[in-house]
Each structure stands twice: as structure tokens, then as C-alpha cells.
N, C-alpha and C. Protein backbone atom coordinates (compact mmCIF):
# COMPACT_ATOMS: atom_id res chain seq x y z
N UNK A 1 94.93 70.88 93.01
CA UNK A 1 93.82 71.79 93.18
C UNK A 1 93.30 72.18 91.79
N UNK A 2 92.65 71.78 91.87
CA UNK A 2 91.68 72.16 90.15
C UNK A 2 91.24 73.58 90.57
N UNK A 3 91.60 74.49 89.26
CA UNK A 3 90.77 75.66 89.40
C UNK A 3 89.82 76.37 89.09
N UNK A 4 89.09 75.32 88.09
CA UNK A 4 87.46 75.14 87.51
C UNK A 4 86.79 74.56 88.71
N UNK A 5 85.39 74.96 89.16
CA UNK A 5 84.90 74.37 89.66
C UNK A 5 83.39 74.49 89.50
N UNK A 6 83.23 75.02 88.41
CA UNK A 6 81.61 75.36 88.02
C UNK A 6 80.96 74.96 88.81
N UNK A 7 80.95 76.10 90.03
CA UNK A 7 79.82 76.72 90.98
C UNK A 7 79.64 77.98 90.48
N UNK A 8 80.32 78.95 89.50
CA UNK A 8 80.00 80.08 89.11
C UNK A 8 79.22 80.04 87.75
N UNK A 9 78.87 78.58 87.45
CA UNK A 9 78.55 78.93 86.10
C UNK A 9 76.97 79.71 85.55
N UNK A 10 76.35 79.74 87.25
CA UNK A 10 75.09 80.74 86.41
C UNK A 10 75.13 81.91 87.52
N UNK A 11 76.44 82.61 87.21
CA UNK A 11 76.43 84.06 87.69
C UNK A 11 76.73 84.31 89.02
N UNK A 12 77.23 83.36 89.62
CA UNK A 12 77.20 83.91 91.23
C UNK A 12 78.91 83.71 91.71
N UNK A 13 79.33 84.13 93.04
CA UNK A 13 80.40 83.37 93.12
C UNK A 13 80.65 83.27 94.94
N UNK A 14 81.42 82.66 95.66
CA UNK A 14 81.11 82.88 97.12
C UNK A 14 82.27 83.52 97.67
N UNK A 15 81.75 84.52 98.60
CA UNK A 15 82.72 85.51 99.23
C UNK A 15 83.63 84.83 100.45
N UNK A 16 84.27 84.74 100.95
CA UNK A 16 84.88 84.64 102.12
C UNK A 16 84.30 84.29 103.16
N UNK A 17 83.75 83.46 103.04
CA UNK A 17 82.78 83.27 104.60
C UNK A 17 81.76 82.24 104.03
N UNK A 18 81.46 81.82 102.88
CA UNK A 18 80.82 81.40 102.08
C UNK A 18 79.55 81.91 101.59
N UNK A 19 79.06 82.84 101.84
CA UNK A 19 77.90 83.46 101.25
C UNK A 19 77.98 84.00 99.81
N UNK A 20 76.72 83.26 99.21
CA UNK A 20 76.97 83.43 97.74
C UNK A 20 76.12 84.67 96.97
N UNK A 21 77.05 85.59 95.88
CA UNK A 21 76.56 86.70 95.57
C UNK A 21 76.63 86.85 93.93
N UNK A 22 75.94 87.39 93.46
CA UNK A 22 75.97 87.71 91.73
C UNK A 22 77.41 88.23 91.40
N UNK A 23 78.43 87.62 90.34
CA UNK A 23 78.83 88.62 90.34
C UNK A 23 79.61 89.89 89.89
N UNK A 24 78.52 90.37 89.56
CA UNK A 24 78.13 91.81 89.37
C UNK A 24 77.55 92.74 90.63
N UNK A 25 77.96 92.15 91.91
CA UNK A 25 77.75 92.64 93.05
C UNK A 25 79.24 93.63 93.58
N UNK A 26 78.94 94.99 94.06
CA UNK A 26 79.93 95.55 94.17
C UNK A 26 81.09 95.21 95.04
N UNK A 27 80.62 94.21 96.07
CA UNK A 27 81.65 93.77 96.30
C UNK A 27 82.57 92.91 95.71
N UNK A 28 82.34 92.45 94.53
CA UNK A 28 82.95 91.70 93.34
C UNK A 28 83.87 92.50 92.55
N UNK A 29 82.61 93.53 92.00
CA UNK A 29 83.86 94.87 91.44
C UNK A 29 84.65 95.29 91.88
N UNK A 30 84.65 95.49 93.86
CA UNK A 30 85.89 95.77 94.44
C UNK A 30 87.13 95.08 94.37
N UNK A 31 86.57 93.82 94.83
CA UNK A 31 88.30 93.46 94.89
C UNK A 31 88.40 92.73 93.76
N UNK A 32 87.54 92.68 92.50
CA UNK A 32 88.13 92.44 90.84
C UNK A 32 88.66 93.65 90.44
N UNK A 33 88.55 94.74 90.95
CA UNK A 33 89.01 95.73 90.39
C UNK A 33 90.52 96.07 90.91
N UNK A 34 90.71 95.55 92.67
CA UNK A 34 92.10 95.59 93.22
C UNK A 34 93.26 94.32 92.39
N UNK A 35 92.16 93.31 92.36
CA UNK A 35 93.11 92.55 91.31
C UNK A 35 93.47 92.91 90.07
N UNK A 36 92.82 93.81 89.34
CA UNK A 36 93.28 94.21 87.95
C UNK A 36 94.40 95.39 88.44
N UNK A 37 94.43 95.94 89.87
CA UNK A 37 95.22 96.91 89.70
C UNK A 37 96.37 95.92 90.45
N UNK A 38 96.43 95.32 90.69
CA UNK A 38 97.39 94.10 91.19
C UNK A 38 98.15 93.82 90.07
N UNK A 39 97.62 93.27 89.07
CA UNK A 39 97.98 92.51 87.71
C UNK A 39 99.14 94.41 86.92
N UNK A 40 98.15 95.32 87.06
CA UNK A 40 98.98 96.64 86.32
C UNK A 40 100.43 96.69 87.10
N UNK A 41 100.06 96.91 88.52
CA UNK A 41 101.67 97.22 89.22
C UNK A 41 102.83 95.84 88.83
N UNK A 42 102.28 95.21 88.37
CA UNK A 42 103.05 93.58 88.28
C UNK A 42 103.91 94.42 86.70
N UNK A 43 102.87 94.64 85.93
CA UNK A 43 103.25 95.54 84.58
C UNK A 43 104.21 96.14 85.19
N UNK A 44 103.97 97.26 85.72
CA UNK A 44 105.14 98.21 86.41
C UNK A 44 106.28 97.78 86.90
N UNK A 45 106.24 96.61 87.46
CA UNK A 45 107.58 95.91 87.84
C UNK A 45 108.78 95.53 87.49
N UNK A 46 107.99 95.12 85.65
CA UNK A 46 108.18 94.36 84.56
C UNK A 46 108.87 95.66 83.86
N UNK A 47 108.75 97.15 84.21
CA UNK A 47 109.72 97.64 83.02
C UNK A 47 111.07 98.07 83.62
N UNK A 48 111.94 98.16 83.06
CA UNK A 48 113.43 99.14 83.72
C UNK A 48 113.44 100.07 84.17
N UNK A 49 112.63 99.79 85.73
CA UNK A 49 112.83 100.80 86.52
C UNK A 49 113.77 100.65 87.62
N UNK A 50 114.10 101.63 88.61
CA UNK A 50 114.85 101.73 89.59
C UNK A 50 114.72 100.63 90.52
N UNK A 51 115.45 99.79 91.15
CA UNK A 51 115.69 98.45 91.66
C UNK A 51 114.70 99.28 93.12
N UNK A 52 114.56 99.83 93.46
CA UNK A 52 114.27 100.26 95.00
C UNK A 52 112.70 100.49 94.37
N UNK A 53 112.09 101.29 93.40
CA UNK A 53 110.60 100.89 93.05
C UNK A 53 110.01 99.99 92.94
N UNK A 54 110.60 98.71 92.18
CA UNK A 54 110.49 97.38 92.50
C UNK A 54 110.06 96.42 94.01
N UNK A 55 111.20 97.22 94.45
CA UNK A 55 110.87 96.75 95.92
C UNK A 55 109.83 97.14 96.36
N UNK A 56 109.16 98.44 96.31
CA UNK A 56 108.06 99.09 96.95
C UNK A 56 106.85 98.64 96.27
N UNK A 57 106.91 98.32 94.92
CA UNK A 57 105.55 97.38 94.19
C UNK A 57 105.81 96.39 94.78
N UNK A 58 106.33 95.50 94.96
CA UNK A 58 106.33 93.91 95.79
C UNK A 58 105.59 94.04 96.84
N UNK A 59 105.91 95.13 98.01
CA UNK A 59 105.27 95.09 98.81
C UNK A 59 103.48 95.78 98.79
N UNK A 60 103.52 96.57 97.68
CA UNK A 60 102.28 97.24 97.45
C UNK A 60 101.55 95.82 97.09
N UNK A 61 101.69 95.36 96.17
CA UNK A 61 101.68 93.73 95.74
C UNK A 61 101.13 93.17 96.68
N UNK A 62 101.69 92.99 97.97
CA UNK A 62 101.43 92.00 99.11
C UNK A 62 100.25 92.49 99.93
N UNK A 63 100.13 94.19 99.88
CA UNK A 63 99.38 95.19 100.69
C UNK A 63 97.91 94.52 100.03
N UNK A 64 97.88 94.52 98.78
CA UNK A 64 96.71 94.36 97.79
C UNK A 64 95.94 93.44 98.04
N UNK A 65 96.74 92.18 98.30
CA UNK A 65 96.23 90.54 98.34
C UNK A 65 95.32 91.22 100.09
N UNK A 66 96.06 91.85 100.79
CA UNK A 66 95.28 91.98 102.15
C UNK A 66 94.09 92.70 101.72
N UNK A 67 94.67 93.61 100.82
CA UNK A 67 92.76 94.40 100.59
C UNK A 67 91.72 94.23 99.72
N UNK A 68 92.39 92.97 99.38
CA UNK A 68 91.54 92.16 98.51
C UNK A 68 90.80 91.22 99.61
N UNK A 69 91.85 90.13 100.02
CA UNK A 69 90.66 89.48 101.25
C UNK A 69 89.75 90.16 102.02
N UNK A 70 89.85 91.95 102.17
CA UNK A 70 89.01 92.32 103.36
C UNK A 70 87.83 92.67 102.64
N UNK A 71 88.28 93.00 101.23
CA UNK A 71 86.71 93.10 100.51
C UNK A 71 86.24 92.20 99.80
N UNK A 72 86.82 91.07 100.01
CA UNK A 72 85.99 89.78 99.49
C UNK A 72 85.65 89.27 101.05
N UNK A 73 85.43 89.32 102.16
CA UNK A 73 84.92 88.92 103.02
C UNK A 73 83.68 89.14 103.37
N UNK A 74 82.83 87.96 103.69
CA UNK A 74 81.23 88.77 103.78
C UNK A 74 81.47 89.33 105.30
N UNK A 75 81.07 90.66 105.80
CA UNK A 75 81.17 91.43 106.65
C UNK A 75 80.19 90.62 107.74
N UNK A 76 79.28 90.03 107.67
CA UNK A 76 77.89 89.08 108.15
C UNK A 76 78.76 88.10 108.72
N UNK A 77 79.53 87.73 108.50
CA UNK A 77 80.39 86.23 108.36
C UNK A 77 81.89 86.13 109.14
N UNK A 78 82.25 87.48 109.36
CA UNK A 78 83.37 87.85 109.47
C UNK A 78 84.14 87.51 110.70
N UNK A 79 83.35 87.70 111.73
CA UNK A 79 83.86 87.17 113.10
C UNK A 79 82.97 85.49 113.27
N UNK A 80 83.75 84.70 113.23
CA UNK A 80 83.43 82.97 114.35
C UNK A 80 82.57 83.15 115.33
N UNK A 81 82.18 82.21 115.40
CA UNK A 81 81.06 82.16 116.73
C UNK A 81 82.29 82.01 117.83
N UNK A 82 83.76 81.35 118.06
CA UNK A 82 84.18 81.77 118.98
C UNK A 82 85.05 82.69 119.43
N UNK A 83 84.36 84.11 118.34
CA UNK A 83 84.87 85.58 118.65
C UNK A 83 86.01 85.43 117.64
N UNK A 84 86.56 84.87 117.23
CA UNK A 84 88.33 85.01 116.56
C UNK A 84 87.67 85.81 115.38
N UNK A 85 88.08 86.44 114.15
CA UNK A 85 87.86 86.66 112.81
C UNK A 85 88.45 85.60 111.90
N UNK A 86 87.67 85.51 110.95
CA UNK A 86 87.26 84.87 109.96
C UNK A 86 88.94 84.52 109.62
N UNK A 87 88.73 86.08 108.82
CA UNK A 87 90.14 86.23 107.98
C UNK A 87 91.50 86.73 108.93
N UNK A 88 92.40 85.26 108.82
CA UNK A 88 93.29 85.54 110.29
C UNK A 88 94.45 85.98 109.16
N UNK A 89 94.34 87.56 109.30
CA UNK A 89 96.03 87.88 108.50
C UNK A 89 96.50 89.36 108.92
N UNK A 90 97.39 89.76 109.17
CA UNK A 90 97.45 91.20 109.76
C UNK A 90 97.00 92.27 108.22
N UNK A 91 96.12 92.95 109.08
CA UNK A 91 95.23 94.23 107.84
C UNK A 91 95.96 95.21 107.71
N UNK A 92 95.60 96.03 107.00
CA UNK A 92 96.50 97.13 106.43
C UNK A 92 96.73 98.26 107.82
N UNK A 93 98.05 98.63 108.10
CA UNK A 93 98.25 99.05 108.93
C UNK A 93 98.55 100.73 108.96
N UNK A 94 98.35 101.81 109.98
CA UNK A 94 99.40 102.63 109.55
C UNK A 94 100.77 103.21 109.00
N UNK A 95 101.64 101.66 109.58
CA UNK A 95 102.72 101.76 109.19
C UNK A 95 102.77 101.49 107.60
N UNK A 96 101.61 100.82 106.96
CA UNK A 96 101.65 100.95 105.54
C UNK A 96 101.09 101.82 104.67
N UNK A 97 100.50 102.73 105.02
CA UNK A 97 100.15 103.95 105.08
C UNK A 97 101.65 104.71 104.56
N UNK A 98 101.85 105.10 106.06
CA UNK A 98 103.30 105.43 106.19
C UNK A 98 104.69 105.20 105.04
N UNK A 99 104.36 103.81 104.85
CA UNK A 99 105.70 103.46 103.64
C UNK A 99 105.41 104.31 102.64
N UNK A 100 104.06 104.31 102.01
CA UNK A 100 104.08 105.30 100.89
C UNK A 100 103.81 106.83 101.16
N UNK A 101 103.42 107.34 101.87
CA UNK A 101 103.68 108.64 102.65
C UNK A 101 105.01 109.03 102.41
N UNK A 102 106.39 108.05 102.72
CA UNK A 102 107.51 108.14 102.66
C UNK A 102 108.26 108.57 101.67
N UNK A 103 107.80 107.62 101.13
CA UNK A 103 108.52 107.02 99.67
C UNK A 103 107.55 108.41 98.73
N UNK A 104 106.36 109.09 98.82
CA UNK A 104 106.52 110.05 98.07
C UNK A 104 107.32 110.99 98.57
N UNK A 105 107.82 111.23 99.67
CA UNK A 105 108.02 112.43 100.74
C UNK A 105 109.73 112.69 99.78
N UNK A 106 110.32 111.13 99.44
CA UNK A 106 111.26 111.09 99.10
C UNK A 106 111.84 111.55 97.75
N UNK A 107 110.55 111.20 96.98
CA UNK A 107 110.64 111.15 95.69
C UNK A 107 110.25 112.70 95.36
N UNK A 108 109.53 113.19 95.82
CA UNK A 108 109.04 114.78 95.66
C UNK A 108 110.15 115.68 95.90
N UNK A 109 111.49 115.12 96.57
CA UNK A 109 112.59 115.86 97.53
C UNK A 109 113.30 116.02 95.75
N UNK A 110 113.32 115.34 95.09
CA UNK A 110 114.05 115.07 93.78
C UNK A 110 113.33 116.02 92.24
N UNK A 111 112.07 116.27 92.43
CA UNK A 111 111.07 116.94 91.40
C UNK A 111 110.41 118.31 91.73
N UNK A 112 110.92 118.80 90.56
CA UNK A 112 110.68 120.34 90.70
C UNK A 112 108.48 120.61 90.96
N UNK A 113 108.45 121.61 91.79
CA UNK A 113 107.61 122.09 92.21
C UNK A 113 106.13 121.49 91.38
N UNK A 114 105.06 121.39 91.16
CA UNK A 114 103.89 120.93 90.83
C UNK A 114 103.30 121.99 90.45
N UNK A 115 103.26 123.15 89.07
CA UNK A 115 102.20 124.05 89.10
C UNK A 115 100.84 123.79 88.37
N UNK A 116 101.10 123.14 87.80
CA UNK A 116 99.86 122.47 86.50
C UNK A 116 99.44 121.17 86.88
N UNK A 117 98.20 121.15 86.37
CA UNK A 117 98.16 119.42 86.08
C UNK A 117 98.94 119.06 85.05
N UNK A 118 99.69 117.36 84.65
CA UNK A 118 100.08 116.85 83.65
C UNK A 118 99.36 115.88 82.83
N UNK A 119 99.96 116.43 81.66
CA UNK A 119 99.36 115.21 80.44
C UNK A 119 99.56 113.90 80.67
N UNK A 120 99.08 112.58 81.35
CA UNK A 120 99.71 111.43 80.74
C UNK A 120 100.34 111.39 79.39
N UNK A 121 101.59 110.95 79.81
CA UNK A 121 102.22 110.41 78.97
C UNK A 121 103.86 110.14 79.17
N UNK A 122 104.25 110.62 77.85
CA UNK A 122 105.84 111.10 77.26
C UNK A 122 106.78 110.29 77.04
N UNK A 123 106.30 109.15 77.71
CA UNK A 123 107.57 107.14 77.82
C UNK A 123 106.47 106.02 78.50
N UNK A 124 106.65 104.97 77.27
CA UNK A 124 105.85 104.56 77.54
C UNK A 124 105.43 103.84 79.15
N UNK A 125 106.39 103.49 79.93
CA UNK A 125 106.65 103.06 81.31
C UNK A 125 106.15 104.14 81.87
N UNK A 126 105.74 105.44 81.54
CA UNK A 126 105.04 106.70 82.72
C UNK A 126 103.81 106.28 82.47
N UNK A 127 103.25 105.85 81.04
CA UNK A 127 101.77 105.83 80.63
C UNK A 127 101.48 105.11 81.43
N UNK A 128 102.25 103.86 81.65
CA UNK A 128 101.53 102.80 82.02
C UNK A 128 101.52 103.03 83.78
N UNK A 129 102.31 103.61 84.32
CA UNK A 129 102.31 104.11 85.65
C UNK A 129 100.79 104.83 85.60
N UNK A 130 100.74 105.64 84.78
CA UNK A 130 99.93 106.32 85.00
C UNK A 130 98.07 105.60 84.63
N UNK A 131 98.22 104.60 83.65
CA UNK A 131 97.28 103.31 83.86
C UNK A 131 97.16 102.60 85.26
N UNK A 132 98.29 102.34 85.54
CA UNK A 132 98.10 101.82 86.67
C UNK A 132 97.03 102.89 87.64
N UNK A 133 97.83 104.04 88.02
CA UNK A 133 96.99 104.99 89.16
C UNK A 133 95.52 105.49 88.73
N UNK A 134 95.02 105.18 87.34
CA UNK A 134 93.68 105.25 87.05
C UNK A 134 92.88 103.84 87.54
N UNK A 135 93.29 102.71 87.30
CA UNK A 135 93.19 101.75 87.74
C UNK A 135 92.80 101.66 89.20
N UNK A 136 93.56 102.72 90.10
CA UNK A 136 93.90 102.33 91.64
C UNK A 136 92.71 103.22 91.81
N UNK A 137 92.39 104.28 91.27
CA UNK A 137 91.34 105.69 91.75
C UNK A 137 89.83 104.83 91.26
N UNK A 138 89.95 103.73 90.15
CA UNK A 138 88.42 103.49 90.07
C UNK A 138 88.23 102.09 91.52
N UNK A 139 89.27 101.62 91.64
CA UNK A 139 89.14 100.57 92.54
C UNK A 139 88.65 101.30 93.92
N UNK A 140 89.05 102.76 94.45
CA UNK A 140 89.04 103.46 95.16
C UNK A 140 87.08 104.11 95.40
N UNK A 141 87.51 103.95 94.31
CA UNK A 141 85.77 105.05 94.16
C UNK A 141 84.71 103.32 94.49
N UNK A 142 85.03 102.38 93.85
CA UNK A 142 84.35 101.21 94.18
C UNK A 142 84.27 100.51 95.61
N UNK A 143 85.38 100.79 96.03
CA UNK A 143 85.42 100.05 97.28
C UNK A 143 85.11 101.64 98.44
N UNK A 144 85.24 102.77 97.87
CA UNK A 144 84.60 103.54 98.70
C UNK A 144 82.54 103.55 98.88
N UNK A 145 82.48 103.15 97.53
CA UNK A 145 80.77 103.25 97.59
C UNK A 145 79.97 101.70 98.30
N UNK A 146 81.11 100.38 98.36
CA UNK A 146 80.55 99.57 99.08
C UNK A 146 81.01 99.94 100.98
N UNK A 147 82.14 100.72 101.02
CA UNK A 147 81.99 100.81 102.67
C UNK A 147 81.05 101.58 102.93
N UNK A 148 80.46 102.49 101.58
CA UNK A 148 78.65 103.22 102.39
C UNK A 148 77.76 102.31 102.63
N UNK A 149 77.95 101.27 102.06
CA UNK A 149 76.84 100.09 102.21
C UNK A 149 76.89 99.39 103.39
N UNK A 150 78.64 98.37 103.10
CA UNK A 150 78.72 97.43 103.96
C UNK A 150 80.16 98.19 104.83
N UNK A 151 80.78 98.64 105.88
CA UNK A 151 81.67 99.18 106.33
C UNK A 151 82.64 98.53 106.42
N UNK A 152 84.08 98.67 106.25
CA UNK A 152 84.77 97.42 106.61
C UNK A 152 86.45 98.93 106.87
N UNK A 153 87.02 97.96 107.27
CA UNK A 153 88.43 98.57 108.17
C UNK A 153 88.82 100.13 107.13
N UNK A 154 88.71 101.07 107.92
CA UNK A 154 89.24 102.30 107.34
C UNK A 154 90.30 102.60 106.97
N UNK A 155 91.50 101.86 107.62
CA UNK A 155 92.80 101.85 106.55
C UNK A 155 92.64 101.32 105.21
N UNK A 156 92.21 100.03 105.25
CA UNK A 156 91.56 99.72 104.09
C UNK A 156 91.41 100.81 102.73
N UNK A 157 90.54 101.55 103.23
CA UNK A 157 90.12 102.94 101.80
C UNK A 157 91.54 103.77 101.68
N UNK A 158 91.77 103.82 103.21
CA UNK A 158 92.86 104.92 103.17
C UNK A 158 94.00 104.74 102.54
N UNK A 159 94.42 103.37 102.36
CA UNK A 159 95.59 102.87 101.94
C UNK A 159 95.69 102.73 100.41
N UNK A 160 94.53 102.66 99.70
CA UNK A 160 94.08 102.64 97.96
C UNK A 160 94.05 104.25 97.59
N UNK A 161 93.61 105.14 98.90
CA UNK A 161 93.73 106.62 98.14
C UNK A 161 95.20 107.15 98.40
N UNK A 162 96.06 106.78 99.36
CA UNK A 162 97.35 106.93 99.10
C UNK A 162 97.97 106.26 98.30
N UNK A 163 97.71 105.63 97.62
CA UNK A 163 98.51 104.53 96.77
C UNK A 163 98.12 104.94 95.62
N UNK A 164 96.95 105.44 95.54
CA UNK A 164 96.70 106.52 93.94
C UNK A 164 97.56 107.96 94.14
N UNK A 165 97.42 108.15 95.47
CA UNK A 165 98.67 109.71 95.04
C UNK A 165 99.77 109.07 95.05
N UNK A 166 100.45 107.91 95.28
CA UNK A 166 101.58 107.23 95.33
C UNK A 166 102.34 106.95 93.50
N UNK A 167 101.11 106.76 93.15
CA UNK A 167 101.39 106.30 91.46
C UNK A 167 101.45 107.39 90.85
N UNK A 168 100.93 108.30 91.32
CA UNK A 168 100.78 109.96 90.47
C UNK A 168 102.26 110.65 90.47
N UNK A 169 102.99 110.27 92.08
CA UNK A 169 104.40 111.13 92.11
C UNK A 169 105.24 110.14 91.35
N UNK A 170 104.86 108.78 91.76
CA UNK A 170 106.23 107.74 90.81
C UNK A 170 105.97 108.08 89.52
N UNK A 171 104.59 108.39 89.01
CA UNK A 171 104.92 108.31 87.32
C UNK A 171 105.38 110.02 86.97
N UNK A 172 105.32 111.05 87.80
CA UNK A 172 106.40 112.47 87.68
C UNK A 172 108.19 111.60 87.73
N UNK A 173 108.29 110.73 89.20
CA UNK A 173 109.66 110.60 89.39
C UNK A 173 110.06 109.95 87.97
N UNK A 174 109.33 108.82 87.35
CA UNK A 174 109.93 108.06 86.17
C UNK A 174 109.70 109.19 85.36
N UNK A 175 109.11 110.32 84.85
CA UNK A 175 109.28 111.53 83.83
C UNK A 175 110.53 111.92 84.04
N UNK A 176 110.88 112.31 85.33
CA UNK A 176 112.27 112.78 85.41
C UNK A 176 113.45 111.85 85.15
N UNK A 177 113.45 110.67 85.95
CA UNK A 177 114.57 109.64 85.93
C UNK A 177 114.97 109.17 84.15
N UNK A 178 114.17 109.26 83.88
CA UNK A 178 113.88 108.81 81.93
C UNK A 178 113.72 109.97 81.11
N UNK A 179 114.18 111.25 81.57
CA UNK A 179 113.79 112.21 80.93
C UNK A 179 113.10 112.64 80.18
N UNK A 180 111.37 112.18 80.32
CA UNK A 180 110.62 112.15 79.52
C UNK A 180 110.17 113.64 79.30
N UNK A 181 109.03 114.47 78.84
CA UNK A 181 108.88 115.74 78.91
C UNK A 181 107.23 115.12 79.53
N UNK A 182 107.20 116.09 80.34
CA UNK A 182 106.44 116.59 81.48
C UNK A 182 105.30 117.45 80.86
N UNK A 183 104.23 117.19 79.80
CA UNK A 183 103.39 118.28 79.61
C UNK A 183 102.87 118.86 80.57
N UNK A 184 102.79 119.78 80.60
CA UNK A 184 101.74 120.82 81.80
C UNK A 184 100.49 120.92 80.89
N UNK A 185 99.06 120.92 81.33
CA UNK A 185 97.92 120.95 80.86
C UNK A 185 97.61 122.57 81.57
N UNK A 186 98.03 123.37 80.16
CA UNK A 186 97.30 124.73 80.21
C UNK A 186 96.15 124.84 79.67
N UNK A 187 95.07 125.08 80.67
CA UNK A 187 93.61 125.25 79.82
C UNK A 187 93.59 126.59 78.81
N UNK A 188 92.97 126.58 77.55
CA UNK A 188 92.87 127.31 76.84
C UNK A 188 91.81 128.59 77.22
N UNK A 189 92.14 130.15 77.36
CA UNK A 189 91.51 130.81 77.76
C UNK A 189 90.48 131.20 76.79
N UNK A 190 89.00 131.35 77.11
CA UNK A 190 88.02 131.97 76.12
C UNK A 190 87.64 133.32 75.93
């Protein structure tokens, strides 16, 4: 399989269904943007963290590739003329919802109370957690402004805005597990 195939070479590229779009079309930014946050959690994988976080990026990992095909699919295109859908793969479900629902439920059971916002930072493996969940909130805001356009499965959104509060408690849990220090962001009074 060659993976050049200069059909993109004057700006376009084809979605899932074959309909061809600029791209600089937001549905491009969406799921280029789930792939860059694909590529960060891979980062995250990659440092010495807890063998059981690992596990839960693998599968976030796998969650991604699904919400990547649903926003690279042209919505026009999506169901066959004999009714089946296009893209035959099970979509993001409640129960995946749920895993990270969990898994913060778990991790919050371990970290003292939330009164402030925090500084990114303190080790470098939190920063990059915390790259990552900036990563996940712009992919979020992108693929929220194309379902005003074009609509597509509501777990879908729902599952990228839990997965940004998902990265927010893992990069507190790795502050604690690594004993990093925890700035609290006190605004300065005038």
C-alpha cells in the first residue's frame, strides 16, 4: 500500500464516503485535531506512569480512531442505498463514557479536595498530561462547532468533553503519585 497518492496535492482530501473537501474544512480540523490528540496520549503512554493508566490510554487510543472515523465521514454519504451505514464499527458508547466517569470517580477517591484552579506544571509528565487535555478541549470546541453545522452521534462530543475532564484529574493524580507541587492559581487582589 503506498501512502503517497497525490490526490491531495492541490488542497483537497476525500472524507469517508468519498466526497472531496479543502483541507482546511472543519471537518478536517476535527478529526486532524483528534489525531494530534491521539499522537499526545501515545506521549503519555511513553512516560513512567502507573501500569493501569496505560491501560486506560490504549483504550482511549482505540475510542479516538472511532471518533475520528465518525468525523471524517461525509454525513451525506453515511447510510448505503441498502440502509446498512457506511462506517460498519461499533460508535462510542455509554459504557465508554462510563470507563472514564470511573476511572476519575477513582482517582479523585485518592486527591485532596479541589479549591483553586492549578498552574500547569511541576514534572514534566503532568505538563505534558496537561498538553495533552488542551489538545483534547480544542479538538472538543472543533468538533463541537462542526455538529452545529453537520450533526453527527452525540456520544461522539460527549465522550471528547469527558476525556478533557479525564486528563485534568490524571494530570492532579500524576502531581500526587510523583509528588510534584500542585500550584493553586490565587488571583491577585486589586
Amino acid at each position: 500500500m503506498k501512502i503517497y497518492t497525490k490526490t491531495g496535492d492541490k488542497g483537497t482530501t476525500a472524507l469517508f464516503g468519498g466526497t472531496r473537501v479543502p483541507k482546511h474544512h472543519i471537518r478536517i480540523d476535527s478529526y486532524g485535531t483528534v489525531d494530534e490528540l491521539n499522537s499526545y496520549i501515545g506521549l503519555m503512554r511513553d512516560q513512567d506512569i502507573n501500569q493501569i493508566y496505560k491501560d486506560i490510554l490504549i483504550i482511549i487510543q482505540d475510542k479516538l480512531f472511532t471518533v475520528g472515523a465518525v468525523l471524517a465521514t461525509d454525513p451525506e454519504k453515511a447510510i448505503l442505498k441498502n440502509g446498512k451505514e457506511r462506517l460498519n464499527i461499533n460508535k462510542i458508547s455509554d459504557d465508554d463514557i462510563a470507563l472514564l466517569e470511573r476511572e476519575m470517580d477513582a482517582m479523585n477517591l485518592e486527591l485532596p479536595p479541589m479549591t483553586h484552579f492549578v498552574l500547569p506544571g511541576g514534572h514534566q509528565t503532568v505538563s505534558f498530561c496537561h498538553i495533552t487535555r488542551t489538545v483534547c478541549r480544542r479538538a472538543e470546541r472543533l468538533a463541537s462547532a462542526l455538529n452545529d453545522l453537520e450533526p453527527f452521534e452525540a456520544n461522539t462530543l460527549k465522550y471528547l468533553n469527558r476525556l478533557s475532564d479525564y486528563l485534568f484529574v490524571l494530570a492532579r493524580k500524576l502531581s500526587h503519585d510523583l509528588q510534584a507541587d500542585e500550584v493553586k492559581w490565587i488571583p491577585e487582589k486589586t
